[in-house]
C-alpha atoms as a PDB file:
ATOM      1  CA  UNK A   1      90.189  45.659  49.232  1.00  0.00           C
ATOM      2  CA  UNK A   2      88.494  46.503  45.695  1.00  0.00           C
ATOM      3  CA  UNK A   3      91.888  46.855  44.289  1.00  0.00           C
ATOM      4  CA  UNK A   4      92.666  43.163  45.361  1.00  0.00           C
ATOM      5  CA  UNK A   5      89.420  42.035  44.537  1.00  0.00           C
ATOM      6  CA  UNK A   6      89.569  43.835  40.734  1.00  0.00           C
ATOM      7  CA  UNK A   7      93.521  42.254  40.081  1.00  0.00           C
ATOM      8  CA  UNK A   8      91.782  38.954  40.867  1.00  0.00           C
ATOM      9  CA  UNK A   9      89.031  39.252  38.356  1.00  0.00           C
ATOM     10  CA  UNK A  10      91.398  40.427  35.532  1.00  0.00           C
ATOM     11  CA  UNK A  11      93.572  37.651  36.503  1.00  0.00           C
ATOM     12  CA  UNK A  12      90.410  35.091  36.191  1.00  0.00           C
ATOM     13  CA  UNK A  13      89.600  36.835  32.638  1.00  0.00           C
ATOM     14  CA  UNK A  14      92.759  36.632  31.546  1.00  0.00           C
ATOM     15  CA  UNK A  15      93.494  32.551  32.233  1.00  0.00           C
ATOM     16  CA  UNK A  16      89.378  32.303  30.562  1.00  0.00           C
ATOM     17  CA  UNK A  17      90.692  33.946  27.430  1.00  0.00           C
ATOM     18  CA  UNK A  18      93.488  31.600  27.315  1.00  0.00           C
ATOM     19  CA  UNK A  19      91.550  29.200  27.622  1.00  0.00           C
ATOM     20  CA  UNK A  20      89.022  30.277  24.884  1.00  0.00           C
ATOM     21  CA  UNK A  21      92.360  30.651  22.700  1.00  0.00           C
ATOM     22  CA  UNK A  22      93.145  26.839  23.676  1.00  0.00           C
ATOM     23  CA  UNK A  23      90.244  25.768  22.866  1.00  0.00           C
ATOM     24  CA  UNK A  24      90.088  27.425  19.698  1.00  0.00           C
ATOM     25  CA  UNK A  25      93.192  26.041  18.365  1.00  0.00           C
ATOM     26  CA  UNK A  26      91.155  22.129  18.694  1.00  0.00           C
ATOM     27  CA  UNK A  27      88.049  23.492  17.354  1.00  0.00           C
ATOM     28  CA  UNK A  28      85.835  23.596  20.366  1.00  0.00           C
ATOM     29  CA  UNK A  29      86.098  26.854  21.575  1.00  0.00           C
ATOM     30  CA  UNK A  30      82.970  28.089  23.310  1.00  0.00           C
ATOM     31  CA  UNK A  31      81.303  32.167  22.828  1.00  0.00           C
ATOM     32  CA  UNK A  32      80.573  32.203  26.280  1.00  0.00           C
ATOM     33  CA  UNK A  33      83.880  31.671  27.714  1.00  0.00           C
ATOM     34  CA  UNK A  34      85.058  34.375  25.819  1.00  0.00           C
ATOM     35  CA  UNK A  35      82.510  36.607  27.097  1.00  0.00           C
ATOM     36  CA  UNK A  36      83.030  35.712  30.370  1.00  0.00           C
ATOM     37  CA  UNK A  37      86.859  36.269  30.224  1.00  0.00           C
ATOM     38  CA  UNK A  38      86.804  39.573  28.820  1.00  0.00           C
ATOM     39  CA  UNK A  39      84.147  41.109  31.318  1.00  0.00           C
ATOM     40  CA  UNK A  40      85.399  39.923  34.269  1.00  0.00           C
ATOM     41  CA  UNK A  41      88.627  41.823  32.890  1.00  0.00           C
ATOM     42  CA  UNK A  42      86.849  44.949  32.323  1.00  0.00           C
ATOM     43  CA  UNK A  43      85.202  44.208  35.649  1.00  0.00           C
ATOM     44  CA  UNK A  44      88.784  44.102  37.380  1.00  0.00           C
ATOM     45  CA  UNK A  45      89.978  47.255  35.361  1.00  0.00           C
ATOM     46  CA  UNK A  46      87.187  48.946  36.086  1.00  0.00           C
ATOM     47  CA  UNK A  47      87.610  48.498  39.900  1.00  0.00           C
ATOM     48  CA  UNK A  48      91.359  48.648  39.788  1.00  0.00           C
ATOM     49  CA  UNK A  49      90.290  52.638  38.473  1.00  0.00           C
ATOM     50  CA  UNK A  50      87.915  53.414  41.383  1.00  0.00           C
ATOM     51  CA  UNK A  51      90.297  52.239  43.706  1.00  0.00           C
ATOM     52  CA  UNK A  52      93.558  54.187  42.315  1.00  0.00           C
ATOM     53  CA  UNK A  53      91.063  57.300  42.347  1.00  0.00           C
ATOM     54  CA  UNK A  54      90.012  56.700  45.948  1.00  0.00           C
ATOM     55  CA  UNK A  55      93.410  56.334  47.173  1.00  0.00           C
ATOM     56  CA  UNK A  56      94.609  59.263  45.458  1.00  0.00           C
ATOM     57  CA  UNK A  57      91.660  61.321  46.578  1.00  0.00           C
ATOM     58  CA  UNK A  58      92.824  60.103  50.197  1.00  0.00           C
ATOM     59  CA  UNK A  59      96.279  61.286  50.234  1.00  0.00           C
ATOM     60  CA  UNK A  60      94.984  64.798  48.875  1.00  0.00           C
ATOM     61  CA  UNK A  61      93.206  64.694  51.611  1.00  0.00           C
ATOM     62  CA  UNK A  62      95.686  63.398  54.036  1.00  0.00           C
ATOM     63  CA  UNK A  63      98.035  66.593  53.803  1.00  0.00           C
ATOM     64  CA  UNK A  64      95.847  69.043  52.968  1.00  0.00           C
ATOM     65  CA  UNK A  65      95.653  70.525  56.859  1.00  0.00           C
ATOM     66  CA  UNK A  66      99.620  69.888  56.960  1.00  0.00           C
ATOM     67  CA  UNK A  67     100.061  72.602  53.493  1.00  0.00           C
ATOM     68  CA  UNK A  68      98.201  75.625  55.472  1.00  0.00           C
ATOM     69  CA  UNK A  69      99.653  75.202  58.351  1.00  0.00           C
ATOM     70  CA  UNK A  70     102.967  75.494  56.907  1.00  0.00           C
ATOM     71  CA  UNK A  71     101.044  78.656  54.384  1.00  0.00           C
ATOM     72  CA  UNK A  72     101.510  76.891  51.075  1.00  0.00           C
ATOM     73  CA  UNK A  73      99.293  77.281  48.215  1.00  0.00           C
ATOM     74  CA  UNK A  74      97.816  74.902  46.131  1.00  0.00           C
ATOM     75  CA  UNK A  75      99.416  76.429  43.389  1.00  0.00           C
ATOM     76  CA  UNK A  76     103.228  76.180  42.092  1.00  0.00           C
ATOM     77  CA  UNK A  77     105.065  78.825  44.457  1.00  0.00           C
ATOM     78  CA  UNK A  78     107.619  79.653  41.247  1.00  0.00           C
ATOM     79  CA  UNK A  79     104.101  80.833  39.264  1.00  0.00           C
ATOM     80  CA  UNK A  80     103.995  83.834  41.676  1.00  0.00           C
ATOM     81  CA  UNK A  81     107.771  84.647  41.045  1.00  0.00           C
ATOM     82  CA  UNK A  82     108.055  87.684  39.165  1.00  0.00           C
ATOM     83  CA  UNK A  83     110.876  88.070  36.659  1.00  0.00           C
ATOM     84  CA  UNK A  84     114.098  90.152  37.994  1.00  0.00           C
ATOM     85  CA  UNK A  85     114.399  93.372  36.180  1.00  0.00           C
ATOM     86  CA  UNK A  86     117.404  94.957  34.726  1.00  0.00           C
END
């Protein structure tokens, strides 16, 4: 849901800075839609973060009974390989 809501809100900035750029071009261009545009883009990409975190936090989570059933470590099992010897 916050990743939905954050892609809107740095879609929103995005058209207000285009419009501030408009706007600029015939000399009226306004401070405060510039301001506005660029934090609800921060806004959005700052949600659009927390989100990907969350959801990656989630499937950590999700097989992390699965891996000890089946006895595998967190780690790379090629780490504990030890080198043939001649």
């Amino acid at each position: 849901m916050s990743r939905r809501f954050g892609n809107a809100l740095i879609l929103i900035g995005i058209i207000l800075l285009i419009v501030f750029l408009l706007t600029m071009q015939i000399g009226q261009g306004e401070l405060t839609v510039l301001v506005l545009g660029a934090s609800l883009s921060a806004l959005g990409l700052l949600l659009r973060i927390r989100a990907r975190r969350r959801e990656e936090k989630q499937s950590r989570e999700r097989f992390r009974v699965l891996s000890r059933l089946e006895g595998v470590s967190e780690s790379d099992p090629r780490d504990a390989q030890e080198p043939d010897e001649e």
